[in-house]
N, C-alpha and C. Protein backbone atom coordinates (compact mmCIF):
# COMPACT_ATOMS: atom_id res chain seq x y z
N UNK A 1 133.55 115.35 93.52
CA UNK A 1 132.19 115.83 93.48
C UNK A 1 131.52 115.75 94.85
N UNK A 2 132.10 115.01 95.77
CA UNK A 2 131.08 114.90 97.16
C UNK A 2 131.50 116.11 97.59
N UNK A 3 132.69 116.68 97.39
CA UNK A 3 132.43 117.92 98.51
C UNK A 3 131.61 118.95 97.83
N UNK A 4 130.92 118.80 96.79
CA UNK A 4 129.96 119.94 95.98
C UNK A 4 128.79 120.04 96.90
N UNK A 5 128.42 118.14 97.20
CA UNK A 5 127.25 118.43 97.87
C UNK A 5 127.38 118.64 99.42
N UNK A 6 128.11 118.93 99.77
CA UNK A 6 127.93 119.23 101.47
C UNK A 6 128.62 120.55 101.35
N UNK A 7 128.41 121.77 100.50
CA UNK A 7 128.33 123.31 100.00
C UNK A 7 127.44 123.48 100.29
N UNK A 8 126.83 124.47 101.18
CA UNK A 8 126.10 126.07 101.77
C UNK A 8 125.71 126.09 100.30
N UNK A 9 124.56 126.95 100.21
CA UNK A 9 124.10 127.54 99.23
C UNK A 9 125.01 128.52 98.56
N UNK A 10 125.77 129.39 99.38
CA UNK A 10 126.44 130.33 99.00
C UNK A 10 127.63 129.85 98.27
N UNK A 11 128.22 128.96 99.11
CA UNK A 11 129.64 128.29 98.81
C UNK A 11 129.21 127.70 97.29
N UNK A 12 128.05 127.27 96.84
CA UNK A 12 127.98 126.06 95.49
C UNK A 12 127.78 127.46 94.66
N UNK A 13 127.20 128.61 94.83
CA UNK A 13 126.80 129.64 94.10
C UNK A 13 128.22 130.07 93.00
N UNK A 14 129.51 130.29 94.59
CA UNK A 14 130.52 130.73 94.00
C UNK A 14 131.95 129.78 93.21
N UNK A 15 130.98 128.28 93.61
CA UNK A 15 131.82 127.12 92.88
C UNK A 15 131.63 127.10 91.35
N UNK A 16 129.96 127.67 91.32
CA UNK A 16 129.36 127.53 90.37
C UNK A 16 130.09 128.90 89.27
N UNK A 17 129.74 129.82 89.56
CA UNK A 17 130.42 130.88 88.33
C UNK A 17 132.22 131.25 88.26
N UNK A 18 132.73 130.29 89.45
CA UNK A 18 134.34 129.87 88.91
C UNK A 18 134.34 129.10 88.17
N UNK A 19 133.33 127.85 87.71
CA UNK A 19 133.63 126.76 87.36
C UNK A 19 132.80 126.89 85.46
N UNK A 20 131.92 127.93 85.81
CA UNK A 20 131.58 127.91 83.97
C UNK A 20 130.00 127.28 84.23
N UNK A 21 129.11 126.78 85.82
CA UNK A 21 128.39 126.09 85.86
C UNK A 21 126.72 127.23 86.18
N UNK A 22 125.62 126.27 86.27
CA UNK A 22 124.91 127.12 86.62
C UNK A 22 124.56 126.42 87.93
N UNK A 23 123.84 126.57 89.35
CA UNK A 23 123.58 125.98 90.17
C UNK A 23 122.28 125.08 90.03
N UNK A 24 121.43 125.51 89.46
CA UNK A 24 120.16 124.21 88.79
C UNK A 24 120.78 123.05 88.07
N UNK A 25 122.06 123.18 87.61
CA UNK A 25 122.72 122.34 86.74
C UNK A 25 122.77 121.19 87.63
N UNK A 26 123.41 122.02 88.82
CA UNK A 26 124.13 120.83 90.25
C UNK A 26 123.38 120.48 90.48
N UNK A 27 122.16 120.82 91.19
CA UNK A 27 121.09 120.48 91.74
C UNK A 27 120.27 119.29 90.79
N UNK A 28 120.22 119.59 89.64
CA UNK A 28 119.88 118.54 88.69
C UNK A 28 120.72 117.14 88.71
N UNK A 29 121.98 117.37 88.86
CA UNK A 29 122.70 116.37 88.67
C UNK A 29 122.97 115.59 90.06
N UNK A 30 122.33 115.89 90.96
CA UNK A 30 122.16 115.72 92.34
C UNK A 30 121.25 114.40 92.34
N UNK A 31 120.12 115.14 91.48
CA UNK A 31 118.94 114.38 91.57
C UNK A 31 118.76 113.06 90.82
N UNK A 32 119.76 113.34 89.69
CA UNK A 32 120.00 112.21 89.04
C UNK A 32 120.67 111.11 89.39
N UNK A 33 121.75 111.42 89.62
CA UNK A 33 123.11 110.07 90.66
C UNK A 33 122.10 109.61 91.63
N UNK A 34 121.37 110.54 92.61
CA UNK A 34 120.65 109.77 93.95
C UNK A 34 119.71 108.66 93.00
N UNK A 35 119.00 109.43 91.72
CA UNK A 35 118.01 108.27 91.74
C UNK A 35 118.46 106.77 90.36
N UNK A 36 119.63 107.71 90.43
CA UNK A 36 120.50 105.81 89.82
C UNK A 36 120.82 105.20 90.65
N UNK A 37 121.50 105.57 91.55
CA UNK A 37 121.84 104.86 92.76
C UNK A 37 120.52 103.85 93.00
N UNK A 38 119.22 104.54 93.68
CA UNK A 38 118.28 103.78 94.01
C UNK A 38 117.90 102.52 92.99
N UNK A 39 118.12 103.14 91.60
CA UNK A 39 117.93 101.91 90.52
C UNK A 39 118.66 101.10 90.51
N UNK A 40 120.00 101.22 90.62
CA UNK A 40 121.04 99.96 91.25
C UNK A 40 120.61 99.10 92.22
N UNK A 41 120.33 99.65 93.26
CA UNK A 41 119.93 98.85 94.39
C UNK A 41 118.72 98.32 94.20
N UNK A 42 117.59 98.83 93.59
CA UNK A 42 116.23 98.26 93.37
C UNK A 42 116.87 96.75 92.41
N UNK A 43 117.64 96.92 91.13
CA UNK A 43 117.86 95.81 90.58
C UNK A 43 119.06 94.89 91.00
N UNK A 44 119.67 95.12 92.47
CA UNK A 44 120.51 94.23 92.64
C UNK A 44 119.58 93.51 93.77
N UNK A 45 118.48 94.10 94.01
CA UNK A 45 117.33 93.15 95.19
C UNK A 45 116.24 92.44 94.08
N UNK A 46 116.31 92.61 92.92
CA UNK A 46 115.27 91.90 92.31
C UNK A 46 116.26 90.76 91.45
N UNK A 47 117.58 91.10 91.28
CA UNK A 47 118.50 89.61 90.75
C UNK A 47 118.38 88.91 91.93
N UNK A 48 118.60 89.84 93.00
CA UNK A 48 118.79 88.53 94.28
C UNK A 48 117.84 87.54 94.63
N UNK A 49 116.73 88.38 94.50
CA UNK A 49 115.47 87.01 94.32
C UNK A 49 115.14 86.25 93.07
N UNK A 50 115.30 87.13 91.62
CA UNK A 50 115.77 85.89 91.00
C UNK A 50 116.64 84.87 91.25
N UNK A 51 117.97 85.11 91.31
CA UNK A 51 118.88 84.05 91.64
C UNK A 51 118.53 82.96 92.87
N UNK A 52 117.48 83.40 93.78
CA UNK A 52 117.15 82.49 94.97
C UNK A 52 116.33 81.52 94.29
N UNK A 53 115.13 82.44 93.53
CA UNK A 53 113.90 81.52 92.99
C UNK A 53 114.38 80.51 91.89
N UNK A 54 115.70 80.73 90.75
CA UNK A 54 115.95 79.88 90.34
C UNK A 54 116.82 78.75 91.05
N UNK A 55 117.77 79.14 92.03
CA UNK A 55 118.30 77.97 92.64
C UNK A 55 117.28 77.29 93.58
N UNK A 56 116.08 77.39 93.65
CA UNK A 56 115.21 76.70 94.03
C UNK A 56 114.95 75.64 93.29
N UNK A 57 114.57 76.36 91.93
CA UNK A 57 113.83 75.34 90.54
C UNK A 57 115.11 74.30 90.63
N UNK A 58 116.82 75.04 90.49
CA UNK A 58 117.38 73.90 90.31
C UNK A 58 117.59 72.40 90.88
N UNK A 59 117.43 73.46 92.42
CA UNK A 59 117.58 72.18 93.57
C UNK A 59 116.36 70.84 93.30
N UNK A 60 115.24 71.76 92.66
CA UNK A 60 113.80 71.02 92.72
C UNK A 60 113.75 69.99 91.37
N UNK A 61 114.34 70.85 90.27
CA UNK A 61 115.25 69.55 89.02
C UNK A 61 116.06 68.52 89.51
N UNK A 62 117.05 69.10 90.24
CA UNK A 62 117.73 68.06 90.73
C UNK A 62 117.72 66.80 91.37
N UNK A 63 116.61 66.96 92.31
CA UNK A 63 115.79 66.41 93.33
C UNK A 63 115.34 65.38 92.26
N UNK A 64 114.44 65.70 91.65
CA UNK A 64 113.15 65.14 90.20
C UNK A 64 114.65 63.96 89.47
N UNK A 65 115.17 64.50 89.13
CA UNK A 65 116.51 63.76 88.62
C UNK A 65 116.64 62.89 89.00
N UNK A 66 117.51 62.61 90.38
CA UNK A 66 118.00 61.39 91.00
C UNK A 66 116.62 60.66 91.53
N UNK A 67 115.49 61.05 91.72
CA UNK A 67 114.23 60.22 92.15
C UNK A 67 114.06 59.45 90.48
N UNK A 68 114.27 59.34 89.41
CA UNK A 68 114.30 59.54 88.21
C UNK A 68 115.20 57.89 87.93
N UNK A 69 116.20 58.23 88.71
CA UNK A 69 117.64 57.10 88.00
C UNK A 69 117.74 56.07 89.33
């Protein structure tokens, strides 16, 4: 599929009615992958700061713990 998107207008036109497709189809499906992609990455930067902010709490349990015993 990557070489669909680096197709000339013309070139995706005639990919498109060999293939059974319409070209709004591509273009749609263009738009979609880019903006999952971005949702991947938006939620692998918001685990990452979860995972920081809780190994904080843990370190900060931990801490509380041995001051504790």
């Amino acid at each position: 599929m990557d070489d669909i998107y680096t197709m000339s207008e013309a070139e995706l036109s005639r990919y498109c009615r060999e293939k059974g497709y319409y070209v709004q189809q591509i273009k749609d499906w263009r738009v979609k992958c880019l903006n999952a992609n971005e949702r991947v990455v938006d939620n692998i930067k918001n685990f990452s700061e979860e995972l920081k902010e809780e190994k904080e709490k843990n370190k900060e349990l931990s801490k509380e713990i041995r001051l504790k015993h």
